[in-house]
N, C-alpha and C. Protein backbone atom coordinates (compact mmCIF):
# COMPACT_ATOMS: atom_id res chain seq x y z
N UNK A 1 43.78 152.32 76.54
CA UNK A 1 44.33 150.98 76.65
C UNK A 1 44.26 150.32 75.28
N UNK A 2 45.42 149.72 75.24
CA UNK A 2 45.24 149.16 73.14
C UNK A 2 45.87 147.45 73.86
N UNK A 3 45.20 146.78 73.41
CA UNK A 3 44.73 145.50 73.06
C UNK A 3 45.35 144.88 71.91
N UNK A 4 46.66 143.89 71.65
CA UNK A 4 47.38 143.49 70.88
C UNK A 4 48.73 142.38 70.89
N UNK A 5 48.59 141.84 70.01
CA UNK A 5 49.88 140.83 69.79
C UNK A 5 50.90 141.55 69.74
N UNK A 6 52.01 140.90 70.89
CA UNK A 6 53.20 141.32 71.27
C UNK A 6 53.88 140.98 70.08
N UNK A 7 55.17 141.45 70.07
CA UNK A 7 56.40 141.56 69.06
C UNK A 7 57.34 140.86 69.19
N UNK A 8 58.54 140.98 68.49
CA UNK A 8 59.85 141.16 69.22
C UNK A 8 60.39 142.09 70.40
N UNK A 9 59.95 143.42 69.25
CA UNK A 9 60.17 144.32 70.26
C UNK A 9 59.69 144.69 71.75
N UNK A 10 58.69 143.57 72.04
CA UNK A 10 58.41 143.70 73.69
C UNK A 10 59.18 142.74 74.45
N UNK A 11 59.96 141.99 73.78
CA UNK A 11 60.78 140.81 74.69
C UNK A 11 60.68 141.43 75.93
N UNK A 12 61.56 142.42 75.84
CA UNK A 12 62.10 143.13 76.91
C UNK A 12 61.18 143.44 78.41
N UNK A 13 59.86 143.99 77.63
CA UNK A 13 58.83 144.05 78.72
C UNK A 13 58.31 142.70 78.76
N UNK A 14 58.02 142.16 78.55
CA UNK A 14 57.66 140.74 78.74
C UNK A 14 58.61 140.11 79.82
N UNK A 15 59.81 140.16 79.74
CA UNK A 15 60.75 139.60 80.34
C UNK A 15 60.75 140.10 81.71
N UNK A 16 60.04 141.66 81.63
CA UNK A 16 59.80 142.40 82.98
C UNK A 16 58.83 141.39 83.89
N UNK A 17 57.60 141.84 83.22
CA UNK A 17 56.18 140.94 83.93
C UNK A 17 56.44 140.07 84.27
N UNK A 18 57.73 138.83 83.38
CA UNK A 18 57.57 137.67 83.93
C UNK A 18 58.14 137.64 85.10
N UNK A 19 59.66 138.53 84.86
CA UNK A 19 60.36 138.49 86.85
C UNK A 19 59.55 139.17 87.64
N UNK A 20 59.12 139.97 87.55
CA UNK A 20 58.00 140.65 88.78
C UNK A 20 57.02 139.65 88.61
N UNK A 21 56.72 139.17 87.99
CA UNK A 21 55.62 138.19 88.61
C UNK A 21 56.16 136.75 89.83
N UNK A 22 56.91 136.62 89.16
CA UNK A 22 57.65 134.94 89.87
C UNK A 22 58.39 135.62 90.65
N UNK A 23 58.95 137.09 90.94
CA UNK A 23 59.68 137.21 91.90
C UNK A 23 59.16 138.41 93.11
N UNK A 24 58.45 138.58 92.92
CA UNK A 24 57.68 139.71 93.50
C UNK A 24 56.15 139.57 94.54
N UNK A 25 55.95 138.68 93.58
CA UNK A 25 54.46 138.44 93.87
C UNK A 25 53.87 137.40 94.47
N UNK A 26 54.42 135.95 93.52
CA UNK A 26 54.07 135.08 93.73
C UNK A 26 55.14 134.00 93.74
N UNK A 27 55.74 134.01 94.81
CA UNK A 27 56.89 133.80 94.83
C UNK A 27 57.28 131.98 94.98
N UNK A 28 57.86 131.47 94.76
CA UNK A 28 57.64 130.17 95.17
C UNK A 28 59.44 129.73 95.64
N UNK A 29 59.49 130.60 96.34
CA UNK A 29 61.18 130.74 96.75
C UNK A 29 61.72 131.42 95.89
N UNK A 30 63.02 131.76 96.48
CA UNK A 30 63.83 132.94 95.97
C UNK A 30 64.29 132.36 94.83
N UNK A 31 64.79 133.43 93.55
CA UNK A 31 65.06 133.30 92.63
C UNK A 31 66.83 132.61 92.54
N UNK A 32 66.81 131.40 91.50
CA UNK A 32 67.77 130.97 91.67
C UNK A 32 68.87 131.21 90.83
N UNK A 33 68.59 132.60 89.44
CA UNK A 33 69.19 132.96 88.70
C UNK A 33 69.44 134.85 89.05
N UNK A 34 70.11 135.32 88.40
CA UNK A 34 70.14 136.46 88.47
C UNK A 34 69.40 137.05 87.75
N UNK A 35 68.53 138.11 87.54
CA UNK A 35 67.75 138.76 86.78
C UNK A 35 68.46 139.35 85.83
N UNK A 36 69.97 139.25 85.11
CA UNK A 36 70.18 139.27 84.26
C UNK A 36 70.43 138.20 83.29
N UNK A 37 70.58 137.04 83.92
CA UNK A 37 70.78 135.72 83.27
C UNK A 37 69.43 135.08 83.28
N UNK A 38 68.16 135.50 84.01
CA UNK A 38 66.96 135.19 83.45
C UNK A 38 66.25 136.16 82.55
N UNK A 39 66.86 137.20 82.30
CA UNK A 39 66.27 138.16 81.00
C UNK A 39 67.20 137.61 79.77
N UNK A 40 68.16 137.24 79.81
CA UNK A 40 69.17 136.86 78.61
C UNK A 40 67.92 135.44 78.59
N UNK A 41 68.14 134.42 79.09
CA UNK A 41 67.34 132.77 78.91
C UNK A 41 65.47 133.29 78.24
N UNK A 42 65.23 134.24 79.44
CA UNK A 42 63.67 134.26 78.69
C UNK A 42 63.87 135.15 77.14
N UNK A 43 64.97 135.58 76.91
CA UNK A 43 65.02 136.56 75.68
C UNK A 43 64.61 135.50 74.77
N UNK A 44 65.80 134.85 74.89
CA UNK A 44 65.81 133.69 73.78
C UNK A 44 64.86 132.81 74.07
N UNK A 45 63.98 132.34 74.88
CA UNK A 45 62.66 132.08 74.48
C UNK A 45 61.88 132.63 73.96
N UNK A 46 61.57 133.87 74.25
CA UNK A 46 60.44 134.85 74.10
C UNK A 46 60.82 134.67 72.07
N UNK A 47 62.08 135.43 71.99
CA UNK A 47 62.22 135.49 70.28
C UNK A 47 62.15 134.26 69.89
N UNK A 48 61.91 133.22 70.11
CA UNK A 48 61.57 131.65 69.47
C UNK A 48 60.24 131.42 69.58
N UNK A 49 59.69 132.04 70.71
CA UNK A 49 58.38 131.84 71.16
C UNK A 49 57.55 132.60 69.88
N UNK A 50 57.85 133.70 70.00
CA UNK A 50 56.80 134.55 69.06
C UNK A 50 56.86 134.46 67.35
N UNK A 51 57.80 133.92 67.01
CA UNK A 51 58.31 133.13 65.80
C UNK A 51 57.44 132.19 65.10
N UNK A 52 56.75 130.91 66.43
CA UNK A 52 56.22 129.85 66.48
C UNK A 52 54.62 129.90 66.69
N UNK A 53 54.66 128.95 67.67
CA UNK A 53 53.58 128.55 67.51
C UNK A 53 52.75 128.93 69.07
N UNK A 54 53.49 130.03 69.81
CA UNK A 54 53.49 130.84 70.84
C UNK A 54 52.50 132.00 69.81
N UNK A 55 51.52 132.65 70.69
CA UNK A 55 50.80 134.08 70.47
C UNK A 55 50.57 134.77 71.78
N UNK A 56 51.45 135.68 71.72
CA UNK A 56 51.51 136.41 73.19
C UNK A 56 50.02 138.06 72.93
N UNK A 57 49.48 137.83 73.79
CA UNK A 57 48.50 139.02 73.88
C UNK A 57 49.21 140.14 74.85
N UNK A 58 48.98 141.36 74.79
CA UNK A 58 49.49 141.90 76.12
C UNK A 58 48.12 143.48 75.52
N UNK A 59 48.35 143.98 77.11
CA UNK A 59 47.57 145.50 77.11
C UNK A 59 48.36 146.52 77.54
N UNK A 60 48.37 147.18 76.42
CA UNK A 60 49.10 148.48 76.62
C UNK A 60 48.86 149.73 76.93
N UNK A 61 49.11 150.32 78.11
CA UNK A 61 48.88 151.35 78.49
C UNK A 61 49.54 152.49 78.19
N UNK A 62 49.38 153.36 77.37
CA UNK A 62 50.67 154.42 76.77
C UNK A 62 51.47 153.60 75.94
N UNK A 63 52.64 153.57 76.99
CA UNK A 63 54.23 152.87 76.76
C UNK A 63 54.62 151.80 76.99
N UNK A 64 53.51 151.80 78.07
CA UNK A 64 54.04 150.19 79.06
C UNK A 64 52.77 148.85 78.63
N UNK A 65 53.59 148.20 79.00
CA UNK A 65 52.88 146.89 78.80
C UNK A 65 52.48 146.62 80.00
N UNK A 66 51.27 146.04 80.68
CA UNK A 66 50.89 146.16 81.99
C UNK A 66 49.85 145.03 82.01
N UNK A 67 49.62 143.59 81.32
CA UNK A 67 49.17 142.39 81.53
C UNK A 67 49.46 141.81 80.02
N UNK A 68 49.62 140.42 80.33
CA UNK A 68 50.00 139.52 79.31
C UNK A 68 49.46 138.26 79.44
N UNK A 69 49.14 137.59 78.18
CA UNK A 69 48.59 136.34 78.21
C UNK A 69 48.91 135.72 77.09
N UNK A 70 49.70 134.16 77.31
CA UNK A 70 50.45 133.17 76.69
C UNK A 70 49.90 132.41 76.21
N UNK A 71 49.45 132.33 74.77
CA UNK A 71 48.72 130.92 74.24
C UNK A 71 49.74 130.08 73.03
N UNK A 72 49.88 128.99 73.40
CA UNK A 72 50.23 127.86 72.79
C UNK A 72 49.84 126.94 71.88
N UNK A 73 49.64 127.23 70.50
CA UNK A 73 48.80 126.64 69.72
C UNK A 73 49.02 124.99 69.63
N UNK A 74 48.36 124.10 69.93
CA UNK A 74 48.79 122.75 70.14
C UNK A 74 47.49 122.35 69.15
N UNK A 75 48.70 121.26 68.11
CA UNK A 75 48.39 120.82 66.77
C UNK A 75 47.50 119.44 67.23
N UNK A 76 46.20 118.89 67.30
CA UNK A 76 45.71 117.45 67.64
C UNK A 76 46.25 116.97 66.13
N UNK A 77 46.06 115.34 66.61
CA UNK A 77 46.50 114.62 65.45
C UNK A 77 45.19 114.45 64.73
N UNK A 78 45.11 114.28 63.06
CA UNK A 78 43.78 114.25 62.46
C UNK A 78 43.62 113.16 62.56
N UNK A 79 41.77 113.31 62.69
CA UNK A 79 41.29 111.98 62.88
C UNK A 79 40.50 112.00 61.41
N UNK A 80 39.65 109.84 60.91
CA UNK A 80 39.13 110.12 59.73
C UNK A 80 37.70 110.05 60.04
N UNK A 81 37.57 110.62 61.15
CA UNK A 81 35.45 110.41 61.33
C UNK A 81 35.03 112.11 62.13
N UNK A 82 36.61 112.59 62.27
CA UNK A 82 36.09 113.93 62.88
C UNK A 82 37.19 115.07 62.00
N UNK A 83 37.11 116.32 62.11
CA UNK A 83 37.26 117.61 62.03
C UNK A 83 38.20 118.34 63.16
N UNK A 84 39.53 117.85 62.94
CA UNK A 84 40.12 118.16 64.32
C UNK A 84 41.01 119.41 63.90
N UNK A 85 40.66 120.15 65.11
CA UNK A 85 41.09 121.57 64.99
C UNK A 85 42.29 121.59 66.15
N UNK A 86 42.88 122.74 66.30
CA UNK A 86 43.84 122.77 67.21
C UNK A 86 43.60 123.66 68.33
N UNK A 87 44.04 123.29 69.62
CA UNK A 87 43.31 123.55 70.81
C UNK A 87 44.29 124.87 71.24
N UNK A 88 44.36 125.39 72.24
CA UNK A 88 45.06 126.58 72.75
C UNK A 88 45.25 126.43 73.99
N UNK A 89 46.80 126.41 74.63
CA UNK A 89 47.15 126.06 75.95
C UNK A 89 47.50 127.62 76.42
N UNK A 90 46.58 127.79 77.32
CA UNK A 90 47.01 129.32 78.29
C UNK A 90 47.77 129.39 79.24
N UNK A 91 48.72 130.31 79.45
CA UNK A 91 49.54 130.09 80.54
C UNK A 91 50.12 131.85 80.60
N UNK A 92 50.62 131.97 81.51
CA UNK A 92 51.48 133.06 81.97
C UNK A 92 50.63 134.52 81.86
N UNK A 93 49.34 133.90 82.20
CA UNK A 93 48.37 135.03 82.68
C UNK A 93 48.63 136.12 83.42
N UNK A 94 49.11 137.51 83.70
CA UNK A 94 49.56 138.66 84.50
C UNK A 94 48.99 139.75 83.80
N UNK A 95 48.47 140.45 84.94
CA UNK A 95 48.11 141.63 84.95
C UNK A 95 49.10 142.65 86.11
N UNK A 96 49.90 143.51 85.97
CA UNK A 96 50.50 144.54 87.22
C UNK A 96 49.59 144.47 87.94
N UNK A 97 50.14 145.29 89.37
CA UNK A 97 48.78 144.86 90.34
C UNK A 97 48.30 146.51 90.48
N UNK A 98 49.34 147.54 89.89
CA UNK A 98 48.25 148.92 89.83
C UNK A 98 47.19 148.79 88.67
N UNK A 99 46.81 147.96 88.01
CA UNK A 99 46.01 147.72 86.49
C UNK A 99 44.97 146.58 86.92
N UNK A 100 44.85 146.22 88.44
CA UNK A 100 44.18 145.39 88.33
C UNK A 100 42.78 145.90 89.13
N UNK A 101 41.68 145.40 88.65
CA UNK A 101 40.02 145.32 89.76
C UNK A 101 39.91 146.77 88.36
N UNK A 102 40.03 147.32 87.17
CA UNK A 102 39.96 147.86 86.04
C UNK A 102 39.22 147.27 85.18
N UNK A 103 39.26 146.11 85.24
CA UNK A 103 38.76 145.41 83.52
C UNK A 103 39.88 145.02 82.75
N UNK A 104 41.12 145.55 82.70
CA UNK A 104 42.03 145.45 81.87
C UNK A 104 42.63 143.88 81.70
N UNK A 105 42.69 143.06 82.17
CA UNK A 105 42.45 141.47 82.18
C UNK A 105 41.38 140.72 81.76
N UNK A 106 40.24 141.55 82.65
CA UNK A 106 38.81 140.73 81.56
C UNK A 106 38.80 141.35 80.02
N UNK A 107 39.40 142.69 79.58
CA UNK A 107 38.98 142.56 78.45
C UNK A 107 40.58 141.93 77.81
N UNK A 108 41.38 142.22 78.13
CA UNK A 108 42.81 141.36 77.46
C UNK A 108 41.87 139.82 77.07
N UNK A 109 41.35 139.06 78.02
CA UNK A 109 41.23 137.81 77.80
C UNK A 109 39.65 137.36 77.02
N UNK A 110 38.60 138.25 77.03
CA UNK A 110 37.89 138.81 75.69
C UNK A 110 38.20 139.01 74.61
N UNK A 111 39.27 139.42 74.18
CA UNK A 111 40.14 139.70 73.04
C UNK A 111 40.58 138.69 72.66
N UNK A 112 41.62 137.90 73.62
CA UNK A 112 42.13 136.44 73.55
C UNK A 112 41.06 135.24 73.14
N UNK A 113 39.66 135.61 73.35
CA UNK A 113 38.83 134.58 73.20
C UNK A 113 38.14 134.97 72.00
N UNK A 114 37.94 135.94 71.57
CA UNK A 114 37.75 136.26 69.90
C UNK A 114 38.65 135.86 69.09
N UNK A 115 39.97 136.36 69.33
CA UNK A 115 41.12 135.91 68.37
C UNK A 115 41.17 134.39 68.68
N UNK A 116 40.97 133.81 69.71
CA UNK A 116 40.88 132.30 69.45
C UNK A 116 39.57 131.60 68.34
N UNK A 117 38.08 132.41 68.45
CA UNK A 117 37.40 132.14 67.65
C UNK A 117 37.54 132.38 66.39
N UNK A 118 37.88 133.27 66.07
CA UNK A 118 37.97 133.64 65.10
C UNK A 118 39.59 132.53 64.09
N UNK A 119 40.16 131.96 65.03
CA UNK A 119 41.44 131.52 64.33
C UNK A 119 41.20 129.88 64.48
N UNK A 120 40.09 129.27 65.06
CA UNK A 120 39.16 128.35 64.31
C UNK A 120 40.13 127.24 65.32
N UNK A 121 40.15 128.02 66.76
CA UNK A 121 41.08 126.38 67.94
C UNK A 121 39.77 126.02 68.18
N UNK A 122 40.05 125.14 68.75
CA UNK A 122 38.90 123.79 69.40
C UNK A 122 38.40 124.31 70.80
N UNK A 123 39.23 124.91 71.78
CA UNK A 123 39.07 125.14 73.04
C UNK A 123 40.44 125.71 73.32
N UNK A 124 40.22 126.37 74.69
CA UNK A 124 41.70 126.89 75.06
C UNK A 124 41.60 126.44 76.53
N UNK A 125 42.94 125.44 77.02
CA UNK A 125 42.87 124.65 78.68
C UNK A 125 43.68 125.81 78.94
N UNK A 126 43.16 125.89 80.34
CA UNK A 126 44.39 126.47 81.23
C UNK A 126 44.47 125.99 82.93
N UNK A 127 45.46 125.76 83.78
CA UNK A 127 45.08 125.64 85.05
C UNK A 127 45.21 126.39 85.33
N UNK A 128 44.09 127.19 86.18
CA UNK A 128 44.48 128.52 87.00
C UNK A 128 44.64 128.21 88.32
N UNK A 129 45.12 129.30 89.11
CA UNK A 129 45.26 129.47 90.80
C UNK A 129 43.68 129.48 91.17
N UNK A 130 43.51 129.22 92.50
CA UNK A 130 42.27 128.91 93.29
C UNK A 130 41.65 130.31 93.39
N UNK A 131 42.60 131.31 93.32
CA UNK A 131 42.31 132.74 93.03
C UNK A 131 41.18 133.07 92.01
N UNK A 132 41.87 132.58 90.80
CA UNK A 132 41.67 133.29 89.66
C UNK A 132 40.70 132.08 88.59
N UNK A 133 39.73 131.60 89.57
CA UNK A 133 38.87 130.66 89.10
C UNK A 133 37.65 131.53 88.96
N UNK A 134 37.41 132.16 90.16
CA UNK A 134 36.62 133.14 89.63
C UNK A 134 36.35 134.16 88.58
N UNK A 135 38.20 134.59 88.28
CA UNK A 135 37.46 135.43 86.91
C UNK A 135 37.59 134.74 85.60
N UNK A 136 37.94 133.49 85.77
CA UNK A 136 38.08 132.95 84.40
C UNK A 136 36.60 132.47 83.74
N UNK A 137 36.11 131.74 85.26
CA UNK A 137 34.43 131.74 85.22
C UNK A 137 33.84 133.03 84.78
N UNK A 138 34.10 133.99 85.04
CA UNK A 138 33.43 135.29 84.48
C UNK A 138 33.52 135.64 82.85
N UNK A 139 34.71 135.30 82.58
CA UNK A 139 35.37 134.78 81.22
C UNK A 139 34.53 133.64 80.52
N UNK A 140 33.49 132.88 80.90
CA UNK A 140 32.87 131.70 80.22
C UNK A 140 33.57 131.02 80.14
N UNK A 141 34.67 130.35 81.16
CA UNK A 141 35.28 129.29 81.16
C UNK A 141 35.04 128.33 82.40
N UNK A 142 34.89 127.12 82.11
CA UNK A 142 34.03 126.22 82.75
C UNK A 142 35.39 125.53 83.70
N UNK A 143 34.71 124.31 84.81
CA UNK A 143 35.46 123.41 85.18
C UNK A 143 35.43 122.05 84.46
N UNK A 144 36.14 121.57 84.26
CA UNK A 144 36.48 119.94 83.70
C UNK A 144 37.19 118.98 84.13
N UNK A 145 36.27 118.33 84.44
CA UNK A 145 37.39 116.60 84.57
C UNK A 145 37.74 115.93 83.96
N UNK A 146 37.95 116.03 82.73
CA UNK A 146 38.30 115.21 81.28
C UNK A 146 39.53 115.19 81.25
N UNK A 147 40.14 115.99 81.85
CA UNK A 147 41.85 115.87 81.46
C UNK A 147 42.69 114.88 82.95
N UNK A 148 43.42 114.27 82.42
CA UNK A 148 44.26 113.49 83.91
C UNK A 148 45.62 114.42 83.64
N UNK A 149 46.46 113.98 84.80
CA UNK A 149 48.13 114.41 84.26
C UNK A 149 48.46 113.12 85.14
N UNK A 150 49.79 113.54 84.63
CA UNK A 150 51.15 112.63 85.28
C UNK A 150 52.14 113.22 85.57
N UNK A 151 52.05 114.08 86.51
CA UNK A 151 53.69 114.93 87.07
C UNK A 151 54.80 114.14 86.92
N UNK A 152 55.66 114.38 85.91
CA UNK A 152 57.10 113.66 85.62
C UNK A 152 58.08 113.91 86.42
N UNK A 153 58.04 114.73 86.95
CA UNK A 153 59.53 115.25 88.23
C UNK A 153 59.10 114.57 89.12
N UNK A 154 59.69 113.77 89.33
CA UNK A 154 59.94 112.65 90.71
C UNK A 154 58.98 111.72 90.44
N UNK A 155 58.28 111.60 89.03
CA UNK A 155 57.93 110.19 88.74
C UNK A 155 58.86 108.83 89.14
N UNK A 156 58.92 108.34 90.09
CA UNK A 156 59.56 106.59 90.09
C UNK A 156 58.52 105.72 89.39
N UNK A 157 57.18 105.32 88.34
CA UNK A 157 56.57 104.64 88.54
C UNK A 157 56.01 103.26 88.92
């Protein structure tokens, strides 16, 4: 298993994980695009994504790519009494489900948490599923109430 920052050249698998994930698995109603017009849309994210300020992790097994994890480097504004570093937003956490109850996620996201230390972010948020609280806790990641939101879709305020 090799442990590494995705490319360009994985758009493609990337673009896999993401429809088998949202369409396969965890579904939240049927897909409202065609899986070729959502591999063309995530293409052209993915190649903007990895350009920026996107760092995609994934674990590779052989050939295949078989879990991925999305961090978002988010810039805080400097302050003049503190040392402000930039935080790391996680998202689009997947592991295949023949690769999973392996390790191959806990150590993908071990990896992800070195390369975050080591690249000097502040913290990395993520919301996870009610699932996957448990292994993030296993991961040394805590619960917090410090953050509020404001869901904007169908905000009237």
């Amino acid at each position: 298993m090799r442990f590494r920052m995705a490319t360009p050249a994985d758009v493609s698998a990337l673009a896999n994980l993401r429809w088998t994930w949202r369409t396969d698995e965890e579904s939240e109603g049927d897909a409202t695009e065609s899986r070729d017009a959502f591999v063309e849309r995530f293409s052209a994210f993915a190649a903007e994504a990895l350009s920026g300020r996107w760092t995609v992790w994934v674990a590779q097994d052989e050939d295949e790519i078989v879990a991925n994890i999305w961090i978002y480097r988010v810039p805080k504004v400097p302050s003049p009494s503190l040392t402000t570093r930039d935080f790391g937003y996680m998202t689009n956490v997947y592991t295949v489900p023949k690769m999973r109850d392996l390790g191959v996620g806990s150590k993908l996201l071990a990896t992800v948490t070195e390369w975050a230390h080591d690249s000097d972010l502040e913290l990395i948020i993520v919301w996870p599923s009610d699932r996957s609280v448990p292994w993030y806790t296993r991961g040394c990641y805590t619960p917090s109430t410090e953050i509020l939101e404001l869901e904007i879709a169908g905000y009237e305020g």
